[in-house]
PDB file of N, CA and C in Angstrom:
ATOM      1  N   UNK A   1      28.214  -0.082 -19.290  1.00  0.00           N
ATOM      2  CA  UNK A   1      27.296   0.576 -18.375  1.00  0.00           C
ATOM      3  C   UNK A   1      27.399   2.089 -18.601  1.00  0.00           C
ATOM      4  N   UNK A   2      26.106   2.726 -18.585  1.00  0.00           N
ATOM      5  CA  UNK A   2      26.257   4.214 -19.009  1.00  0.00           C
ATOM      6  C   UNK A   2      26.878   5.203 -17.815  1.00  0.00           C
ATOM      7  N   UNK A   3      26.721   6.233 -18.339  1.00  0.00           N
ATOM      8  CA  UNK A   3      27.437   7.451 -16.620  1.00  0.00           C
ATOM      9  C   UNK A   3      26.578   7.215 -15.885  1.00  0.00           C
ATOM     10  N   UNK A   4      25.153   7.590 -16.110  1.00  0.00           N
ATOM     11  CA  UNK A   4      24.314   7.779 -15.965  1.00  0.00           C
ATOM     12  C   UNK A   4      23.969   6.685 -14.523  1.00  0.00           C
ATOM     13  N   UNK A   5      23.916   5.536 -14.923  1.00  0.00           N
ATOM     14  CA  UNK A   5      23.846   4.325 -14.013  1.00  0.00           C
ATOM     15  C   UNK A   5      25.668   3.996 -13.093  1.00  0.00           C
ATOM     16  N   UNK A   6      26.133   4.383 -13.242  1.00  0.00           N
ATOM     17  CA  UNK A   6      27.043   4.587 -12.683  1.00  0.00           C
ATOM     18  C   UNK A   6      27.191   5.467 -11.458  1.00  0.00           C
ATOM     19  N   UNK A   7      26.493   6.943 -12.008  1.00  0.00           N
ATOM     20  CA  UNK A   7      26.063   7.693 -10.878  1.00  0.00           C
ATOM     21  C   UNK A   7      25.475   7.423 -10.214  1.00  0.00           C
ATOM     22  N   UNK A   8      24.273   6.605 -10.568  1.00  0.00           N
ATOM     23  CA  UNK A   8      22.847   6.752  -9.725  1.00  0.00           C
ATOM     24  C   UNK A   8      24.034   5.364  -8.651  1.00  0.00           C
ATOM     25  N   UNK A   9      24.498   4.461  -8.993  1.00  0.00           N
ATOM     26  CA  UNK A   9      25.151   3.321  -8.303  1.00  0.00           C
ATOM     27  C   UNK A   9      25.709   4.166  -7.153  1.00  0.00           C
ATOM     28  N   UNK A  10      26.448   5.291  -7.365  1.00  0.00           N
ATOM     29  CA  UNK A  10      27.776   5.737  -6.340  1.00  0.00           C
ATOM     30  C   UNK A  10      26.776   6.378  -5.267  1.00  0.00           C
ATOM     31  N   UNK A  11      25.966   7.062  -5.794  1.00  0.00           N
ATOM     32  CA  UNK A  11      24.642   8.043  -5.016  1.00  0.00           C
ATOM     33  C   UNK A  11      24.406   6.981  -4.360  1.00  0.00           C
ATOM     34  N   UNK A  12      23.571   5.948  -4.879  1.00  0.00           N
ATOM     35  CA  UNK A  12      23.187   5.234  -3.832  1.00  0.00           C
ATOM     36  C   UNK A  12      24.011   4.550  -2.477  1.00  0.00           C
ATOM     37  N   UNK A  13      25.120   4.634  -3.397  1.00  0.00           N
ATOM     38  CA  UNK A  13      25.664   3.587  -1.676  1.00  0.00           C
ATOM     39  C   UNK A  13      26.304   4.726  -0.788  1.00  0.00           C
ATOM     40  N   UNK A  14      26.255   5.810  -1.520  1.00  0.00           N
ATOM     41  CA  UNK A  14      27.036   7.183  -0.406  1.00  0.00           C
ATOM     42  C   UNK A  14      25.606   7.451   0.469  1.00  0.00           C
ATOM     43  N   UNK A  15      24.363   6.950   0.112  1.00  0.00           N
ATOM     44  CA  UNK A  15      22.912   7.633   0.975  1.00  0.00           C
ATOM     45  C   UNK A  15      23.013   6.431   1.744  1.00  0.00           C
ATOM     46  N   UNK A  16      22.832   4.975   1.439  1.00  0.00           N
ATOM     47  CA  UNK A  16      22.352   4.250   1.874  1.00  0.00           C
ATOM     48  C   UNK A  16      23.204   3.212   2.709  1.00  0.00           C
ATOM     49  N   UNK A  17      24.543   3.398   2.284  1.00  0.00           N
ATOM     50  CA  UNK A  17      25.672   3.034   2.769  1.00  0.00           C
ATOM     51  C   UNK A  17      25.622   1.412   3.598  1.00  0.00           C
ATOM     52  N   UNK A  18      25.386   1.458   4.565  1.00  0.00           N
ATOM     53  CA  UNK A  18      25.127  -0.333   5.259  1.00  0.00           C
ATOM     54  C   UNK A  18      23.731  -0.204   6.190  1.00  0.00           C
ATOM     55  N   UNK A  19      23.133   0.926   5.126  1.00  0.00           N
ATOM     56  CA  UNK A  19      21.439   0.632   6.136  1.00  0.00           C
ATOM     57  C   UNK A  19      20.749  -0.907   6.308  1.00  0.00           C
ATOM     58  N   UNK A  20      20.074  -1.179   6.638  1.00  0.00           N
ATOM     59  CA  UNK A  20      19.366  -2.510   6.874  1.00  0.00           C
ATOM     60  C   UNK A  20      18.091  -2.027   6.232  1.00  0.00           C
ATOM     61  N   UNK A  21      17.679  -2.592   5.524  1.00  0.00           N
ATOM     62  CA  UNK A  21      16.334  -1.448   4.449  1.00  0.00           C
ATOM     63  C   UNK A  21      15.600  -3.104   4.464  1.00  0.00           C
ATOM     64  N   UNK A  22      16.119  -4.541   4.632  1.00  0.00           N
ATOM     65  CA  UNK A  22      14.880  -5.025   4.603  1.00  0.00           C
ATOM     66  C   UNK A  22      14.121  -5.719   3.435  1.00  0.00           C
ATOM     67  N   UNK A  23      14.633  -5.398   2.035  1.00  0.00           N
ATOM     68  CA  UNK A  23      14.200  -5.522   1.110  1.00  0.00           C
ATOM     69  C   UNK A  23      14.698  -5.349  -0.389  1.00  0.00           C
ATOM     70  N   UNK A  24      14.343  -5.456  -1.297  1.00  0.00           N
ATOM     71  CA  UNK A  24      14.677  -5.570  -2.877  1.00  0.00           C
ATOM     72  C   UNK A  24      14.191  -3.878  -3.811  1.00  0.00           C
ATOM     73  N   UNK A  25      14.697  -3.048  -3.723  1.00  0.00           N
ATOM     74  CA  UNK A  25      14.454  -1.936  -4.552  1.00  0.00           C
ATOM     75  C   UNK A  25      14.688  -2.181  -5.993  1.00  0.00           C
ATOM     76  N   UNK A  26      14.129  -1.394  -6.841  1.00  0.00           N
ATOM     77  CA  UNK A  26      14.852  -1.274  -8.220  1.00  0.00           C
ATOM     78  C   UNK A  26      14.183   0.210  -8.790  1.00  0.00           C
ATOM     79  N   UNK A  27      15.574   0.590  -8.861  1.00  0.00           N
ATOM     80  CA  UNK A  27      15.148   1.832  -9.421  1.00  0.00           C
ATOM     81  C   UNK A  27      15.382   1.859 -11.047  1.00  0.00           C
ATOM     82  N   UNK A  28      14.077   2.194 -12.119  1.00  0.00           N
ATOM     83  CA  UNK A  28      14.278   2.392 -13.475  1.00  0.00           C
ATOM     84  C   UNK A  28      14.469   3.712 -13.851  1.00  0.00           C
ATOM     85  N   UNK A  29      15.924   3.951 -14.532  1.00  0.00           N
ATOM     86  CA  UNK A  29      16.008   5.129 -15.223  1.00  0.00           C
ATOM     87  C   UNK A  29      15.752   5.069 -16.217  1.00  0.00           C
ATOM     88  N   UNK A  30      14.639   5.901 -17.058  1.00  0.00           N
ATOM     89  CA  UNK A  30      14.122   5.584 -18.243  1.00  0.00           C
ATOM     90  C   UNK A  30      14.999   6.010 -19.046  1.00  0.00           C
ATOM     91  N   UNK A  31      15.055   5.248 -20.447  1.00  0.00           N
ATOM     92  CA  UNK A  31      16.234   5.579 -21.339  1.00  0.00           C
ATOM     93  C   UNK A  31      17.479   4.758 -20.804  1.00  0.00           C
ATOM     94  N   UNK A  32      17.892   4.527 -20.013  1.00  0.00           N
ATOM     95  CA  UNK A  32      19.100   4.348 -19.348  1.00  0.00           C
ATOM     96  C   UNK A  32      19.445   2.850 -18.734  1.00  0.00           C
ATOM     97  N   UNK A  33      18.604   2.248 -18.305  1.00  0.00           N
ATOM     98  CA  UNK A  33      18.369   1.088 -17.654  1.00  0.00           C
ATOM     99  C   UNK A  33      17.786   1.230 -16.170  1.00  0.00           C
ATOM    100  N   UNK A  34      18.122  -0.180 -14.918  1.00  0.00           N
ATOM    101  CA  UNK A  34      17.729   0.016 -13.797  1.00  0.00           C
ATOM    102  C   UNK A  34      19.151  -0.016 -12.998  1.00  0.00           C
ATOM    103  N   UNK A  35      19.092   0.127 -11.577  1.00  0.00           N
ATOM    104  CA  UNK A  35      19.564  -0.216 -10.789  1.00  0.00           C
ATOM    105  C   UNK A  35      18.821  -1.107  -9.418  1.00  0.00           C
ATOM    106  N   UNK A  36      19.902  -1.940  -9.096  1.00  0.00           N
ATOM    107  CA  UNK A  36      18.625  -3.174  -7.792  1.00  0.00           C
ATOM    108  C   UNK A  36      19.598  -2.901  -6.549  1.00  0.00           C
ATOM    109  N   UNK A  37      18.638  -2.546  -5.873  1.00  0.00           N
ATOM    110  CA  UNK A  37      19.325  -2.549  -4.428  1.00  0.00           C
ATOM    111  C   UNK A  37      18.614  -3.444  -3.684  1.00  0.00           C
ATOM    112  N   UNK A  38      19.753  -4.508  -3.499  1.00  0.00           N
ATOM    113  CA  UNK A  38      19.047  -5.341  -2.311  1.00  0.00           C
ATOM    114  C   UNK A  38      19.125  -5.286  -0.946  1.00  0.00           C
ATOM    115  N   UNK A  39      18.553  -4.856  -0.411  1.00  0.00           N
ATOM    116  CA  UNK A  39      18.891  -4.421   1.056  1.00  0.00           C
ATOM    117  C   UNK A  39      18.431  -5.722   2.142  1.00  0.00           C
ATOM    118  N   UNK A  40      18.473  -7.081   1.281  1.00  0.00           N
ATOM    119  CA  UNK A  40      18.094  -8.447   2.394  1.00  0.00           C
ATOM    120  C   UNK A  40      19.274  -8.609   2.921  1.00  0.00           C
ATOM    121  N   UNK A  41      20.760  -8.060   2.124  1.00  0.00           N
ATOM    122  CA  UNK A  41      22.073  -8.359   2.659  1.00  0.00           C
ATOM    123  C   UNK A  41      22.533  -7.296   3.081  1.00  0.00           C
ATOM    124  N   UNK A  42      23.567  -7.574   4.159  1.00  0.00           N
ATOM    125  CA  UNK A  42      24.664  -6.413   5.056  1.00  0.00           C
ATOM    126  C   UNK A  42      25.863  -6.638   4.262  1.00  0.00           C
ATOM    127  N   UNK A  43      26.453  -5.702   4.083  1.00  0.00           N
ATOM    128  CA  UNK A  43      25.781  -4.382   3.473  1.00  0.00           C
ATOM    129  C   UNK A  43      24.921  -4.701   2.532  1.00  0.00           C
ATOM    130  N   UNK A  44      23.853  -3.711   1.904  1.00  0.00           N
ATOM    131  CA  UNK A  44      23.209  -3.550   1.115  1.00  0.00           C
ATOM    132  C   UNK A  44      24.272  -3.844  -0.527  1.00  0.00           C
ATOM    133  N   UNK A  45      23.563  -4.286  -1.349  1.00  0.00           N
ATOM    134  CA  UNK A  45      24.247  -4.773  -2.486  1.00  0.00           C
ATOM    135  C   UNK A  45      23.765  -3.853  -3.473  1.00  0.00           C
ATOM    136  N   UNK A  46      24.310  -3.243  -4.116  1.00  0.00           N
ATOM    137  CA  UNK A  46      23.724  -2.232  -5.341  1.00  0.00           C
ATOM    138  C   UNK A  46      24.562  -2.225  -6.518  1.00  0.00           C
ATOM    139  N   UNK A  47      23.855  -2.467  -7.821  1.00  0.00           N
ATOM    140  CA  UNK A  47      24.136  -2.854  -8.737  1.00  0.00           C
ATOM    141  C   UNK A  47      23.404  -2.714  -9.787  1.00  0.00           C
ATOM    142  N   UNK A  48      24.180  -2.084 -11.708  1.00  0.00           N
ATOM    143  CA  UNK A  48      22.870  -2.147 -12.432  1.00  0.00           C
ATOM    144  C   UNK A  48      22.506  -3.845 -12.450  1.00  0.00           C
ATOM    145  N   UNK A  49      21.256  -3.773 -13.025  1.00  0.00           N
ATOM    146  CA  UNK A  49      20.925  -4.596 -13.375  1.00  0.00           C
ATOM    147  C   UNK A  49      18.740  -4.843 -13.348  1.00  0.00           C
ATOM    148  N   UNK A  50      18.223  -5.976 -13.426  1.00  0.00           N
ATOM    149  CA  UNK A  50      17.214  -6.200 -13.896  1.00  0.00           C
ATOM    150  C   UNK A  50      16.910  -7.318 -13.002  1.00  0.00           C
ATOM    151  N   UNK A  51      15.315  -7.480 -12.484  1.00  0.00           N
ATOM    152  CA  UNK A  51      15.112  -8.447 -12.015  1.00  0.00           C
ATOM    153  C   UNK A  51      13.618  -7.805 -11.242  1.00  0.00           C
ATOM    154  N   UNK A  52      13.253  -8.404 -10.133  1.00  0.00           N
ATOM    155  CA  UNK A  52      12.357  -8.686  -9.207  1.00  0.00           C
ATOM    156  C   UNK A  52      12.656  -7.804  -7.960  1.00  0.00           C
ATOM    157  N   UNK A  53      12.038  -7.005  -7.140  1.00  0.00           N
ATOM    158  CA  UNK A  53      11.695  -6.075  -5.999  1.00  0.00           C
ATOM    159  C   UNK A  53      10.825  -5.905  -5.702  1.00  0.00           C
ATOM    160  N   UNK A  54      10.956  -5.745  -4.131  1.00  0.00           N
ATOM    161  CA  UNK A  54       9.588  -5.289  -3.289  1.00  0.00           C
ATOM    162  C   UNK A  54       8.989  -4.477  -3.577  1.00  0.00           C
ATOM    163  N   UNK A  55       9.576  -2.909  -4.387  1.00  0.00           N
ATOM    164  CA  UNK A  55       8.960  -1.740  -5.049  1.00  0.00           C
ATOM    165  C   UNK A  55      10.407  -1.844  -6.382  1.00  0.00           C
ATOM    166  N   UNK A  56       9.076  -0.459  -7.489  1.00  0.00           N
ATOM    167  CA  UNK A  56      10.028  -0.369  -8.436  1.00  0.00           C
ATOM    168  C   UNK A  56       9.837   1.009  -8.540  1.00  0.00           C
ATOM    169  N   UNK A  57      10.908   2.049  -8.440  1.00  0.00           N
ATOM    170  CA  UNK A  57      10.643   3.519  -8.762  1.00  0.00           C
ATOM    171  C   UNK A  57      11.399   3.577 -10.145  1.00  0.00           C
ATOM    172  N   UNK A  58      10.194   4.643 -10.933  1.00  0.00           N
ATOM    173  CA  UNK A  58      10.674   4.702 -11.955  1.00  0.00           C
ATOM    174  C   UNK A  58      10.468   6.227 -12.376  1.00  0.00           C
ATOM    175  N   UNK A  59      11.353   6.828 -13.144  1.00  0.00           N
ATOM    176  CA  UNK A  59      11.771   8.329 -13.309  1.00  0.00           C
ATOM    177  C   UNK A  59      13.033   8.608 -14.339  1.00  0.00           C
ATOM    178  N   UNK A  60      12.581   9.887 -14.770  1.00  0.00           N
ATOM    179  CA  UNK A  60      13.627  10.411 -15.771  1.00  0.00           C
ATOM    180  C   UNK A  60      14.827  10.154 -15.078  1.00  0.00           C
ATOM    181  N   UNK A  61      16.197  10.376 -15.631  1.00  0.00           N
ATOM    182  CA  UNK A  61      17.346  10.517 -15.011  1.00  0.00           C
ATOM    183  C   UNK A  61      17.697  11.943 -13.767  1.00  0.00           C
ATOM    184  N   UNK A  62      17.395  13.077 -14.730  1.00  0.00           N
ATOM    185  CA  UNK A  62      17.400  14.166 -14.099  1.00  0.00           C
ATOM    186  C   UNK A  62      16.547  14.463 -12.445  1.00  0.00           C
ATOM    187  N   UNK A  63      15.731  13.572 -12.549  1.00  0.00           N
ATOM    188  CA  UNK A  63      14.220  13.425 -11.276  1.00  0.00           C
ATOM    189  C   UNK A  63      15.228  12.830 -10.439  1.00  0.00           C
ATOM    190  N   UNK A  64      15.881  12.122 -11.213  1.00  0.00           N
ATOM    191  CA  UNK A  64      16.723  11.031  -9.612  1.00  0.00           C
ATOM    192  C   UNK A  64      17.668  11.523  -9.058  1.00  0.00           C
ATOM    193  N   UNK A  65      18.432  12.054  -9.811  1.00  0.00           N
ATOM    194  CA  UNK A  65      19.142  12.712  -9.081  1.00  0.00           C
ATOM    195  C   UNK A  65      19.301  13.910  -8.652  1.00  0.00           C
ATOM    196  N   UNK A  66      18.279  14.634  -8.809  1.00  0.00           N
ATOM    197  CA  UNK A  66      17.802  15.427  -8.075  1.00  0.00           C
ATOM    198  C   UNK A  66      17.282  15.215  -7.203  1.00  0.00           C
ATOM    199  N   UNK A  67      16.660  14.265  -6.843  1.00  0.00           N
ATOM    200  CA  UNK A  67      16.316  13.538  -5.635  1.00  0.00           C
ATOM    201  C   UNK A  67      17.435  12.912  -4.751  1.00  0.00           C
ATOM    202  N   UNK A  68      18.481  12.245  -4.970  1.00  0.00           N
ATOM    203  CA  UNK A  68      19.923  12.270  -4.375  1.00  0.00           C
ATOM    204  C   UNK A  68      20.369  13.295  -3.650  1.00  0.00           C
ATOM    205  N   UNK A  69      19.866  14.206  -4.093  1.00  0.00           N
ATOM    206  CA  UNK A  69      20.813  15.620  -4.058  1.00  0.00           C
ATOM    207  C   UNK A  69      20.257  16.554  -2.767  1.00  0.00           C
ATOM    208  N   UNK A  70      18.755  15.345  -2.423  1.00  0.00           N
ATOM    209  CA  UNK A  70      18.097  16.647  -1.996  1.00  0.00           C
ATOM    210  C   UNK A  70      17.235  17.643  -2.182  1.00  0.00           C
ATOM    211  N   UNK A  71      17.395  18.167  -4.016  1.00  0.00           N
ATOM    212  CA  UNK A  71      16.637  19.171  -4.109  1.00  0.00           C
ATOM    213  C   UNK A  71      15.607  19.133  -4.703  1.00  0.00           C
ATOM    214  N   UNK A  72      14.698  17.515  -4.920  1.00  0.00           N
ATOM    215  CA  UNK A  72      12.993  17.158  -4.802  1.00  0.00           C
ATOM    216  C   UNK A  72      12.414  16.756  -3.946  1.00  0.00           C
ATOM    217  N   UNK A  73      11.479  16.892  -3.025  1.00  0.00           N
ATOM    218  CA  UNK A  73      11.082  16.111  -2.496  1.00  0.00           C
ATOM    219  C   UNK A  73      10.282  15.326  -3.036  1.00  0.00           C
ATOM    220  N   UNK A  74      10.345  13.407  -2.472  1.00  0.00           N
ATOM    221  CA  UNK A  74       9.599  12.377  -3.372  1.00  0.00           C
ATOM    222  C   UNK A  74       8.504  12.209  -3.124  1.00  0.00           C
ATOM    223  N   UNK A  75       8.035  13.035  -2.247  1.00  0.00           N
ATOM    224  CA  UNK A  75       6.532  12.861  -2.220  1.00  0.00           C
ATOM    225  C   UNK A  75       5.848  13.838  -3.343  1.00  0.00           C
ATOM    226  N   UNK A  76       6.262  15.084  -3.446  1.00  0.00           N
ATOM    227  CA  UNK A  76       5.975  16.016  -4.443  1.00  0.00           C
ATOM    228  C   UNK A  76       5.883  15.078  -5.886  1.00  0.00           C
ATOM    229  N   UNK A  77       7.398  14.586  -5.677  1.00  0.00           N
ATOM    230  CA  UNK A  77       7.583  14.223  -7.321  1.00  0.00           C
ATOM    231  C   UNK A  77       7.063  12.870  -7.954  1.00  0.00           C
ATOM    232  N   UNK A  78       6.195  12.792  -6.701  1.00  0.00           N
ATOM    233  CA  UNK A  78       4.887  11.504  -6.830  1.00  0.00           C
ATOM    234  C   UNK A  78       3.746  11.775  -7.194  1.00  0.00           C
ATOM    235  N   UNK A  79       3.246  12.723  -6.175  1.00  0.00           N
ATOM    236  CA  UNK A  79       2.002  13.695  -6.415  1.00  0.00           C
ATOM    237  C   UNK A  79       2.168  13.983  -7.792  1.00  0.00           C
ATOM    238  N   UNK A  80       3.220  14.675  -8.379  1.00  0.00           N
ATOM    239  CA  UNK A  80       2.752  15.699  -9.405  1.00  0.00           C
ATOM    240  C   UNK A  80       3.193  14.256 -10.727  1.00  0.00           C
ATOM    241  N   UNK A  81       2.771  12.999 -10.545  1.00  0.00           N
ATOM    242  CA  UNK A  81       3.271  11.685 -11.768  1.00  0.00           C
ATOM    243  C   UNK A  81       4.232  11.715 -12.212  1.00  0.00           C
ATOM    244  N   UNK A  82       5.919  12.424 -11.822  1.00  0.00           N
ATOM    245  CA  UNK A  82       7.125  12.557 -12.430  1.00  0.00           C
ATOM    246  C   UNK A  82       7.766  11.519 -12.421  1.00  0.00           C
ATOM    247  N   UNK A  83       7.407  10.783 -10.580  1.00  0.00           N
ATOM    248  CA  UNK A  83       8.065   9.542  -9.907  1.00  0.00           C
ATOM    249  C   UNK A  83       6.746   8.588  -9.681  1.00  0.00           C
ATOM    250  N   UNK A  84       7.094   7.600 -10.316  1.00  0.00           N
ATOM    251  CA  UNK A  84       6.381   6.383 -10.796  1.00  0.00           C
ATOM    252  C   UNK A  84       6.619   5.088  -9.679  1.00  0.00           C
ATOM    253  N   UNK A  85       6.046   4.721  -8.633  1.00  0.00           N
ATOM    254  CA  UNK A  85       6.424   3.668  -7.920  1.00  0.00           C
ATOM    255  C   UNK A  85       5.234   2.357  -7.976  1.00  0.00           C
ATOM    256  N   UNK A  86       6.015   1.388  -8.172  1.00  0.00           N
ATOM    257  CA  UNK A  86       4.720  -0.084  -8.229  1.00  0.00           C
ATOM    258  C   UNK A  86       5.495  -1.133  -6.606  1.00  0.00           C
ATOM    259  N   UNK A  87       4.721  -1.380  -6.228  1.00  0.00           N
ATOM    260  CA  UNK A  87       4.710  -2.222  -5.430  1.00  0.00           C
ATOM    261  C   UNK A  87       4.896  -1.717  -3.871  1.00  0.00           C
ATOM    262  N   UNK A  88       5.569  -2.263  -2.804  1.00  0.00           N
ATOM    263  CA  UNK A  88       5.140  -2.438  -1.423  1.00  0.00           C
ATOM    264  C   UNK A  88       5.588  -0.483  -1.370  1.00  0.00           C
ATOM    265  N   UNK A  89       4.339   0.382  -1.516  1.00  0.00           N
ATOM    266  CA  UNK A  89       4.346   1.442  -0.934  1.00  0.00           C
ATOM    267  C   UNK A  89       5.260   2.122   0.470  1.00  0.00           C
ATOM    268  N   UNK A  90       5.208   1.438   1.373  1.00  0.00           N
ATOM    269  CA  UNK A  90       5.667   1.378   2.824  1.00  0.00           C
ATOM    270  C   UNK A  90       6.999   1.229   2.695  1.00  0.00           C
ATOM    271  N   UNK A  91       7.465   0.289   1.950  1.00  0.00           N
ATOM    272  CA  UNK A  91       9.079   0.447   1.542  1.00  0.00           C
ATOM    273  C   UNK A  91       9.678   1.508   0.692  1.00  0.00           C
ATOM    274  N   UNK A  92       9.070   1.872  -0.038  1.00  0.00           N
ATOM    275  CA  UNK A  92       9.293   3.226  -0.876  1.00  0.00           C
ATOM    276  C   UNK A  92       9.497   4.459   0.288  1.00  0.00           C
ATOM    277  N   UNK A  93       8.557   4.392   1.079  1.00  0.00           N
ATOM    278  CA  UNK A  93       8.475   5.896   1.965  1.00  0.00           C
ATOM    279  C   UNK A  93       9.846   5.727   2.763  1.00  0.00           C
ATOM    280  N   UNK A  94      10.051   4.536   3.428  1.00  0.00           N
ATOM    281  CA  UNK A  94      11.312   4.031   3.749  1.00  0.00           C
ATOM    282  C   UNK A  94      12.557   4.643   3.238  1.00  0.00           C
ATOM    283  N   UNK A  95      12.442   4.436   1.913  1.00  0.00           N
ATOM    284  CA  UNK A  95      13.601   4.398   1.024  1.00  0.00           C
ATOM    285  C   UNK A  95      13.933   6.209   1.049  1.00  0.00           C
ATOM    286  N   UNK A  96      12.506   6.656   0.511  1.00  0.00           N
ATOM    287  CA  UNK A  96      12.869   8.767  -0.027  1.00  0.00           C
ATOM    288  C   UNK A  96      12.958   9.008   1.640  1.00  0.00           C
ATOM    289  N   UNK A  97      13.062   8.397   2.858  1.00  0.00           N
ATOM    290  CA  UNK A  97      13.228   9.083   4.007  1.00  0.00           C
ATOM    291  C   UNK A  97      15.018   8.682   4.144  1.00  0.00           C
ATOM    292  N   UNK A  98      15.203   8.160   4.083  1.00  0.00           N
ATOM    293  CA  UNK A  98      16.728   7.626   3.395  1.00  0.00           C
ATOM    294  C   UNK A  98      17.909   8.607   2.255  1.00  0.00           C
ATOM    295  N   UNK A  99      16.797   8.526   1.693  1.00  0.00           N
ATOM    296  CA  UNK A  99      17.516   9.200   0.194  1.00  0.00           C
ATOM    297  C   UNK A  99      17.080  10.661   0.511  1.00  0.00           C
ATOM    298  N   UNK A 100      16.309  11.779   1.283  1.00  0.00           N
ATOM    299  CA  UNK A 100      16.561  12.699   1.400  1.00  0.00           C
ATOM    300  C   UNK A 100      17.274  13.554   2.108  1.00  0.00           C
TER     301      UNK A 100
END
């Protein structure tokens, strides 16, 4: 497993920690692989890997975690086509209100 996905793993469970989110995320780091957060279980389960989600955000490495961090906002970095999302919209907004 790369740093890369390793980070985005630790980020995520330090933001999202034992939220109840409801649903199947997967975030694709391009170049790098994905990460799946399933948030149907307590705690939330996060892990690389590949599969099926309610939404899929997809983005450079650098976009994401800069978005972790705080210093994008994901609506911007939607607007301007950096951050790439397919599926249940409404869970996504969920998620960057979470992750910011």
């Amino acid at each position: 497993m790369s740093d890369v996905i390793e980070t985005a793993i630790a980020a995520l469970k330090e933001k999202l920690g034992d939220a109840d989110l409801g649903g199947k995320a997967k975030f694709e780091i391009e170049g790098q692989g994905a990460v799946i957060v399933d948030g149907s279980q307590m705690p939330p389960s996060i892990a690389a890997g590949d599969g099926d989600a309610d939404v899929t955000i997809s983005a450079e490495a650098e976009l994401l975690a800069d978005l972790m961090k705080g210093e994008i906002d994901p609506t911007a970095a939607y607007m301007s086509g950096k951050l790439k999302i397919d599926g249940d919209m409404g869970f996504a907004m969920k998620l960057a209100q979470m992750l910011a």
